[in-house]
C-alpha atoms as a PDB file:
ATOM      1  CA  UNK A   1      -7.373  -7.098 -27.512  1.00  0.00           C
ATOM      2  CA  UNK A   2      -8.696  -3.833 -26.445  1.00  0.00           C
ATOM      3  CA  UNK A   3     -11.781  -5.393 -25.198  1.00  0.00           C
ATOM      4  CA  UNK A   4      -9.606  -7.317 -23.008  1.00  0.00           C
ATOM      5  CA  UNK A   5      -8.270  -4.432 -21.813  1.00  0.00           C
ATOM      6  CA  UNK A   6     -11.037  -2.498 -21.259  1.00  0.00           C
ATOM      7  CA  UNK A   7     -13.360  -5.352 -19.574  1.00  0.00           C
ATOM      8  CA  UNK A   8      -9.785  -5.758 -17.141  1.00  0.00           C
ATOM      9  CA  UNK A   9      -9.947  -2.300 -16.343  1.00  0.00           C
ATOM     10  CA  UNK A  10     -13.939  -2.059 -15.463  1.00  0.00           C
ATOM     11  CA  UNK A  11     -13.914  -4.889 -12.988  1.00  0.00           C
ATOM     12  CA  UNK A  12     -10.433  -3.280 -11.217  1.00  0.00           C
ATOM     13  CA  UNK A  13     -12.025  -0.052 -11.124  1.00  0.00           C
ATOM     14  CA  UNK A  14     -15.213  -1.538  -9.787  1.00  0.00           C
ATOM     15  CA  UNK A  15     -13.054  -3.614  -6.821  1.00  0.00           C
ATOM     16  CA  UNK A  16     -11.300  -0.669  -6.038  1.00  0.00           C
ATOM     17  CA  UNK A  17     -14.289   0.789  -5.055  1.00  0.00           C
ATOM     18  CA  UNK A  18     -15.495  -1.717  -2.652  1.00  0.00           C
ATOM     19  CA  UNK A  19     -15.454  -1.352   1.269  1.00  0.00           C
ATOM     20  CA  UNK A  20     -12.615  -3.185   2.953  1.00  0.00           C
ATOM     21  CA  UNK A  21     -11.813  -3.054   6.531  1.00  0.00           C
ATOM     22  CA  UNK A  22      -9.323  -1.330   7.848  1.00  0.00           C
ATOM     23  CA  UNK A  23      -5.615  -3.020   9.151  1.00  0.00           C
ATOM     24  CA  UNK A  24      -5.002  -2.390  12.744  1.00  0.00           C
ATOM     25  CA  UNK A  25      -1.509  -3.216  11.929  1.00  0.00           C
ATOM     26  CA  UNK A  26      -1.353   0.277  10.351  1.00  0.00           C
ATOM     27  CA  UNK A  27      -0.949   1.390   6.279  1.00  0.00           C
ATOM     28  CA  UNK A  28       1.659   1.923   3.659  1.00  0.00           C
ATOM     29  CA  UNK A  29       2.263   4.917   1.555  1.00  0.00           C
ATOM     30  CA  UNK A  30       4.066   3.344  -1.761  1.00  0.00           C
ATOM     31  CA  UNK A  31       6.055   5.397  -4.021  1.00  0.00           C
ATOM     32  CA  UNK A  32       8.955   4.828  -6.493  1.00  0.00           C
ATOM     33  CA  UNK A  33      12.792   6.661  -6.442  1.00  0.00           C
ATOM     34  CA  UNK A  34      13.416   6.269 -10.072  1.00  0.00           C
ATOM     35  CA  UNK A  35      17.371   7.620  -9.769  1.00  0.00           C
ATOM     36  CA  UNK A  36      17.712   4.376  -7.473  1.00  0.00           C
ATOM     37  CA  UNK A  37      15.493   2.303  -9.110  1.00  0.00           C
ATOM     38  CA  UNK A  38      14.126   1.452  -5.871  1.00  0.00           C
ATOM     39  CA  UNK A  39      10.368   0.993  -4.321  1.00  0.00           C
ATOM     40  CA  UNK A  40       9.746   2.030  -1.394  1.00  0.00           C
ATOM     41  CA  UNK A  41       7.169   1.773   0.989  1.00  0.00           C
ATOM     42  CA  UNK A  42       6.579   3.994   4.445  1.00  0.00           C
ATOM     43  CA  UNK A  43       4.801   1.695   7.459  1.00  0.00           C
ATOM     44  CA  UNK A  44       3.101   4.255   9.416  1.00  0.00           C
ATOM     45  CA  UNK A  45       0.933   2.681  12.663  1.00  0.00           C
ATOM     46  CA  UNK A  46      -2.487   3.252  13.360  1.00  0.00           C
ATOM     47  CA  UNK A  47      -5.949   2.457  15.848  1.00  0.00           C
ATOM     48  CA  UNK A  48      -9.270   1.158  14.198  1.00  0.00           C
ATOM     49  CA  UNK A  49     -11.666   2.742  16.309  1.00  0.00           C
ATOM     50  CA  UNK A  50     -15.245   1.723  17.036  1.00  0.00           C
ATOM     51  CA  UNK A  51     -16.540   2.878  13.850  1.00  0.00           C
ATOM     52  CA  UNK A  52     -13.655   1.536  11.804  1.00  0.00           C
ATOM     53  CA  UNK A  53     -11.962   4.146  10.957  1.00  0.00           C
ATOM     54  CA  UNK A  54      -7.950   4.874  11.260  1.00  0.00           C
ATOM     55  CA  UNK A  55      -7.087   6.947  13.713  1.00  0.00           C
ATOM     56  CA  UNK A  56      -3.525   8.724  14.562  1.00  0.00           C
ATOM     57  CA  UNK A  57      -2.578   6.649  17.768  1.00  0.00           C
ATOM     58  CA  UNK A  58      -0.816   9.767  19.071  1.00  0.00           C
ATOM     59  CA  UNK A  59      -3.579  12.316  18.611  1.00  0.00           C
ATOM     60  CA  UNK A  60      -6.747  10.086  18.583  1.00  0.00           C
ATOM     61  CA  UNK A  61      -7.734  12.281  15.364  1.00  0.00           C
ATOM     62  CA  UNK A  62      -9.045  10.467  12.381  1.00  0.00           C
ATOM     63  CA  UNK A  63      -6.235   9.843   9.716  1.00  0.00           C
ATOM     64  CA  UNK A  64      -8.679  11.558   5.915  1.00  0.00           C
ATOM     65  CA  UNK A  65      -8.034   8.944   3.568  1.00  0.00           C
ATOM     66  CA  UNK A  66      -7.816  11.358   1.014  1.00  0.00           C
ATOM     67  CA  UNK A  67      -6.099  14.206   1.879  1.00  0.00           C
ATOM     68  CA  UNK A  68      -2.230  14.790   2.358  1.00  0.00           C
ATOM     69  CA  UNK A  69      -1.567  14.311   6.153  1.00  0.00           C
ATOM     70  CA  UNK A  70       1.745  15.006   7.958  1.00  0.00           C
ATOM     71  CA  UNK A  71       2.957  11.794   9.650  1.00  0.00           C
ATOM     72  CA  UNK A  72       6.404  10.122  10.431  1.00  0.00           C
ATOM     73  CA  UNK A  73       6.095   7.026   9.496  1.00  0.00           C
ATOM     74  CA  UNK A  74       7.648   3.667  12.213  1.00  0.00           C
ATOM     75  CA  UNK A  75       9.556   1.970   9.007  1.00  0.00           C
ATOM     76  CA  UNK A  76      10.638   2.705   5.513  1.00  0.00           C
ATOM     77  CA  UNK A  77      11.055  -0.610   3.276  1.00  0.00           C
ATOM     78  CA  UNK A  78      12.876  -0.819  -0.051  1.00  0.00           C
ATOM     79  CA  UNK A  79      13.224  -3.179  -2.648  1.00  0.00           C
ATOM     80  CA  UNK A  80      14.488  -3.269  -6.585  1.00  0.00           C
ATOM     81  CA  UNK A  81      11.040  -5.798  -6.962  1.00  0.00           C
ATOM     82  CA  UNK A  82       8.086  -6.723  -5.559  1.00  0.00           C
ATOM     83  CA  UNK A  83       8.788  -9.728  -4.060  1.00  0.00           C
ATOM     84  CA  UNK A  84      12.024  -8.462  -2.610  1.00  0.00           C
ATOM     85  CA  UNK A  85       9.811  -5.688  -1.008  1.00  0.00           C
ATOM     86  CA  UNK A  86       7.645  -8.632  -0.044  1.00  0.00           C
ATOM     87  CA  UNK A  87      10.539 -10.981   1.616  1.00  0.00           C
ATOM     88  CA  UNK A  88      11.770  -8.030   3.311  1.00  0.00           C
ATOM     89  CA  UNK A  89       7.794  -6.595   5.085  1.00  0.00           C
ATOM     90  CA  UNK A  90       6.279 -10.479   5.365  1.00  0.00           C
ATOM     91  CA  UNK A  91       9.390 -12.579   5.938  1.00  0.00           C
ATOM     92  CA  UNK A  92      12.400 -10.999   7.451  1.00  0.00           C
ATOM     93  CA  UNK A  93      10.368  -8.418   9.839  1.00  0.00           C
ATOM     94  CA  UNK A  94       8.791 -10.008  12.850  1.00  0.00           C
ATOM     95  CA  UNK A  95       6.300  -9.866  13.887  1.00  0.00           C
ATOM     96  CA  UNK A  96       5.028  -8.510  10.108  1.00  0.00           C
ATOM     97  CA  UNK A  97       3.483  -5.012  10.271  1.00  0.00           C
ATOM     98  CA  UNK A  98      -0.018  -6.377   8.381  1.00  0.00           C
ATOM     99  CA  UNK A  99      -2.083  -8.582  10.176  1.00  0.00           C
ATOM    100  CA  UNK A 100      -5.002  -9.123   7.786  1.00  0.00           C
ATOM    101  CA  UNK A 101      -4.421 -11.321   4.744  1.00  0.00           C
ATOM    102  CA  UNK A 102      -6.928  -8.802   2.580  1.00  0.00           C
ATOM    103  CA  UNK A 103      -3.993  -6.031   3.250  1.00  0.00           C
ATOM    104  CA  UNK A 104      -1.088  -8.543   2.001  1.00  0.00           C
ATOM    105  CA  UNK A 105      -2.984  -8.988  -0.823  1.00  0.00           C
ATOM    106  CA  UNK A 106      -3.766  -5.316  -1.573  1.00  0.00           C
ATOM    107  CA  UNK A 107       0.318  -4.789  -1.089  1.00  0.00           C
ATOM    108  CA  UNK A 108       1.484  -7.737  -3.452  1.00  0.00           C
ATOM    109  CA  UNK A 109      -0.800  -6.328  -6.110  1.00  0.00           C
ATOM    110  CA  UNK A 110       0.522  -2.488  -5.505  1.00  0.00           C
ATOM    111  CA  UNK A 111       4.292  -3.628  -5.518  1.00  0.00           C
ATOM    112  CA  UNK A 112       3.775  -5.243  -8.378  1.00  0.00           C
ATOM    113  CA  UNK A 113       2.198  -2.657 -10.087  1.00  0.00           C
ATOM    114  CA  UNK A 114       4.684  -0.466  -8.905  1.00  0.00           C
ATOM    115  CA  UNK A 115       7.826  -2.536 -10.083  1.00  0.00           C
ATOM    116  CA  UNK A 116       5.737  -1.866 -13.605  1.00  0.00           C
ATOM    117  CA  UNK A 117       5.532   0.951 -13.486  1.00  0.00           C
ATOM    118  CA  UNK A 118       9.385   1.359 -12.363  1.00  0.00           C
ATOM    119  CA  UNK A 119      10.502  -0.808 -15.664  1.00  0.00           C
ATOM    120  CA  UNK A 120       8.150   0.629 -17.971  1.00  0.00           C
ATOM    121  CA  UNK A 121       8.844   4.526 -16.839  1.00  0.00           C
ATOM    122  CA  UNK A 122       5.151   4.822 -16.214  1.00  0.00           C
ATOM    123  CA  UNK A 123       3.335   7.007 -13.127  1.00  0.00           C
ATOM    124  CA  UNK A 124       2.536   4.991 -10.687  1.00  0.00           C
ATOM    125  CA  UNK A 125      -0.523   6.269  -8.447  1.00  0.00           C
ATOM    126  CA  UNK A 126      -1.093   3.898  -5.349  1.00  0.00           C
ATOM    127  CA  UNK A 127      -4.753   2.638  -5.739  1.00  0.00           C
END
C-alpha cells in the first residue's frame, strides 16, 4: 500500500511541476475557515501579456507567482464542498470567471483536496 502511495505522490509532484498557461480569466487564492467549516476561494482578475505572464490589470506590473502580493480580489466564493464551490463559480455565475478548461480542472482537483483536508483537520497548501 505504501508503494501506492508513494508512486501517487511522484507522478503529482512531477505534474505539478509542468508549464501550464496562464487563465486570462484571472486566478484563485483557496483557503479553508475551519470555525465555519467553509472553503473559500478569492477570484482576483488579471492580463496575460505577450510573454504569458499575469499581470495586475491596474498597474501593468507582473503579479510573482510566489511571493505574497497585496490585491483585492473581484469575488469571494464559499462552499461547505467542492462541488457546491463548483455549482456556485461554473454554474450559477455568468459568464464563469475561468475560461480555460485546464484551470477548471486544476480548481475541481484543489476544492477537492481542500474539502479533505477540511474533514480530515489536515493543512491544506494550494498546489
Amino acid at each position: 500500500m505504501d508503494l501506492i502511495i508513494e508512486d501517487l505522490a511522484t507522478i503529482d509532484d512531477k505534474l505539478s511541476q509542468r508549464h501550464i498557461d496562464l487563465d486570462p480569466g484571472g486566478y484563485f487564492i483557496i483557503y479553508l475557515d475551519r470555525d465555519a467549516r467553509l472553503i473559500y476561494a478569492k477570484h482576483f482578475t488579471n492580463v496575460i501579456d505577450e510573454r504569458g505572464l499575469a499581470v495586475d490589470p491596474e498597474t501593468g506590473k507582473v503579479i510573482p507567482a510566489r511571493e505574497k502580493v497585496e490585491r483585492t480580489s473581484t469575488t469571494v466564493f464559499n462552499g461547505r464542498t467542492a462541488k457546491e464551490l463548483c455549482v456556485k463559480i461554473f454554474e450559477q455565475t455568468q459568464p464563469p470567471p475561468v475560461t480555460q478548461l485546464n484551470h477548471a480542472a486544476y480548481l475541481g482537483r484543489e476544492f477537492v483536496r481542500a474539502e479533505v483536508a477540511l474533514i480530515t483537520e489536515q493543512q491544506y497548501v494550494q498546489d
